[in-house]
Protein backbone atom coordinates (compact mmCIF):
# COMPACT_ATOMS: atom_id res chain seq x y z
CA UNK A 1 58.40 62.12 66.56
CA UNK A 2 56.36 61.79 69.77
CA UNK A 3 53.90 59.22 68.31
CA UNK A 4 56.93 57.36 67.10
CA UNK A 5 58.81 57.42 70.55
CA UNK A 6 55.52 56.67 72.33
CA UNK A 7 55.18 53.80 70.42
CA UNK A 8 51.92 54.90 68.78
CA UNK A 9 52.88 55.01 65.20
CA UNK A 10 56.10 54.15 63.18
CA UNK A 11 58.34 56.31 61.37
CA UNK A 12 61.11 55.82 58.70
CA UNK A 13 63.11 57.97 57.73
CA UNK A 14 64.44 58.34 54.11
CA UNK A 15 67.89 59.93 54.92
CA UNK A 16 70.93 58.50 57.55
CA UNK A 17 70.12 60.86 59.60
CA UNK A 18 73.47 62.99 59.44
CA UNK A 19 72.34 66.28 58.36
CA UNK A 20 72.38 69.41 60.27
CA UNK A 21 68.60 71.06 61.72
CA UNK A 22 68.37 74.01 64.19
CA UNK A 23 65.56 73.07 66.67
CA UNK A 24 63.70 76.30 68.56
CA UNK A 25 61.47 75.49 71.58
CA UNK A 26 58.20 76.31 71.01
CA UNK A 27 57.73 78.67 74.10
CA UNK A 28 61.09 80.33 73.09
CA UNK A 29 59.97 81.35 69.44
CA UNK A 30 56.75 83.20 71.02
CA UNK A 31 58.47 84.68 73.23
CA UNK A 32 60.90 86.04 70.28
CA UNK A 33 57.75 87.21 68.34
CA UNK A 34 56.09 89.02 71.32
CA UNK A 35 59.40 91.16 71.64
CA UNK A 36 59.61 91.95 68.31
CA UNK A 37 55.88 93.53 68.53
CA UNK A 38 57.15 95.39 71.60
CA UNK A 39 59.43 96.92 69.80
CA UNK A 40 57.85 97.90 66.65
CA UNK A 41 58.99 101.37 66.85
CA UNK A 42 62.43 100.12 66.19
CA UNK A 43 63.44 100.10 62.89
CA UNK A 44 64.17 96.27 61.86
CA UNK A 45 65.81 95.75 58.33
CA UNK A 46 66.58 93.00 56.52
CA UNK A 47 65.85 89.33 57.95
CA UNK A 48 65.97 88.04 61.30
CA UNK A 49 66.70 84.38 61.18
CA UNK A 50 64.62 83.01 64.41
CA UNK A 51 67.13 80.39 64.97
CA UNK A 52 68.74 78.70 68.01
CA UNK A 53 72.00 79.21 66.76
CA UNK A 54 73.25 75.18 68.09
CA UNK A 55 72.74 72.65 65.00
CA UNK A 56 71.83 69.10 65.72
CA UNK A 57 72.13 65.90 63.14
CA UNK A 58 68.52 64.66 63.26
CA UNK A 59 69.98 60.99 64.50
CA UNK A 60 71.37 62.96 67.68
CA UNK A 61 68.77 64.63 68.74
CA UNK A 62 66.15 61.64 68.13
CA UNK A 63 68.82 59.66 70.46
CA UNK A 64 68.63 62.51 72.93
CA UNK A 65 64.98 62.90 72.75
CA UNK A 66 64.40 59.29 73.20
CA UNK A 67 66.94 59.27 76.02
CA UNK A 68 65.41 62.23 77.92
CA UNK A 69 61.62 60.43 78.32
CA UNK A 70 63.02 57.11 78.45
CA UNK A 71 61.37 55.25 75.31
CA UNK A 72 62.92 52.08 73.81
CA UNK A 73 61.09 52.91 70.54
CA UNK A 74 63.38 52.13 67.60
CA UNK A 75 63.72 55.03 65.28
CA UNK A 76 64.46 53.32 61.61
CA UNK A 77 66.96 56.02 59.18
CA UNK A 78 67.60 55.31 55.70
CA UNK A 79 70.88 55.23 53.74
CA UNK A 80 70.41 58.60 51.71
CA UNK A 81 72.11 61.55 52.04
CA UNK A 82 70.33 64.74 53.32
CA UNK A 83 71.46 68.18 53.02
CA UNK A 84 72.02 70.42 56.06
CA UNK A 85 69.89 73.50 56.75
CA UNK A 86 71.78 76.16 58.68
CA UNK A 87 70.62 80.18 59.05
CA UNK A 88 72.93 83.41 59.69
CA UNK A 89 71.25 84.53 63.30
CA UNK A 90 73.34 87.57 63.58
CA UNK A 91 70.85 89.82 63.73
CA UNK A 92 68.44 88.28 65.95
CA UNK A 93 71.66 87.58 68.37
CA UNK A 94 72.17 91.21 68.85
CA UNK A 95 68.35 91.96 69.04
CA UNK A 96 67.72 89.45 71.66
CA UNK A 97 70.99 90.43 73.93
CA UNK A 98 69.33 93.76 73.85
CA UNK A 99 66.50 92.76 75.50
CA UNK A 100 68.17 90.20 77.57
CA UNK A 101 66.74 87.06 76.36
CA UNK A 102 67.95 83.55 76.33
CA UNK A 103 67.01 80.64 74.74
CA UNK A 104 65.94 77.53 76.88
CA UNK A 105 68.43 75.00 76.93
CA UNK A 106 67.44 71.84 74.86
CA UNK A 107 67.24 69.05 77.24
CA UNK A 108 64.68 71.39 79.22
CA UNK A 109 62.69 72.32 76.71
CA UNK A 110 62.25 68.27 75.66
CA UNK A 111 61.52 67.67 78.76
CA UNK A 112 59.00 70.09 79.39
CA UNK A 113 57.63 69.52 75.98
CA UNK A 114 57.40 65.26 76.21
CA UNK A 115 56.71 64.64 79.88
């Protein structure tokens, strides 16, 4: 993505676009794993689903990405149909209000990530 925005290499993609991701800042997700060691003498069962919880199509966020650091780069999407990939984050919900975390917003984590 940020070779193709920066104009350094070009991308196509074989789907439209349309179908559903859940995108976790990098910073965020250690963050996540560094509590979870912290609290290893909790009893965790089951699977925690290290997910955002706020889907994206892949077209929208490219268009918001590319907005945010200002490329003109054209990002080229195919005509097939993708499937979406979306995760129950119940769990992780409850153990992160526990311990008072938040995610980072999108927009600032692309910005702090592409600057």
């Amino acid at each position: 993505i940020y070779f193709t925005l920066r104009g350094i290499q070009k991308v196509k993609f074989i789907t439209n676009g349309k179908e559903l991701r859940d995108y976790v800042f990098i910073n965020d997700l250690i963050k996540i794993i560094n509590l979870f060691f912290k609290n290893q003498n909790k009893k965790f069962d089951g699977i925690y689903n290290i997910v955002h919880g706020q889907s994206y199509q892949i077209k929208s966020y490219f268009f918001m990405l590319r907005r945010l650091i200002k490329s003109s780069q054209k990002i080229i999407f195919g005509k097939k149909v993708g499937f979406d990939l979306r995760f129950n984050n119940k769990k992780l919900k409850i153990f992160l209000k526990s311990n008072s975390f938040k995610f980072t917003p999108h927009k600032h984590s692309i910005k702090r990530d592409y600057k």
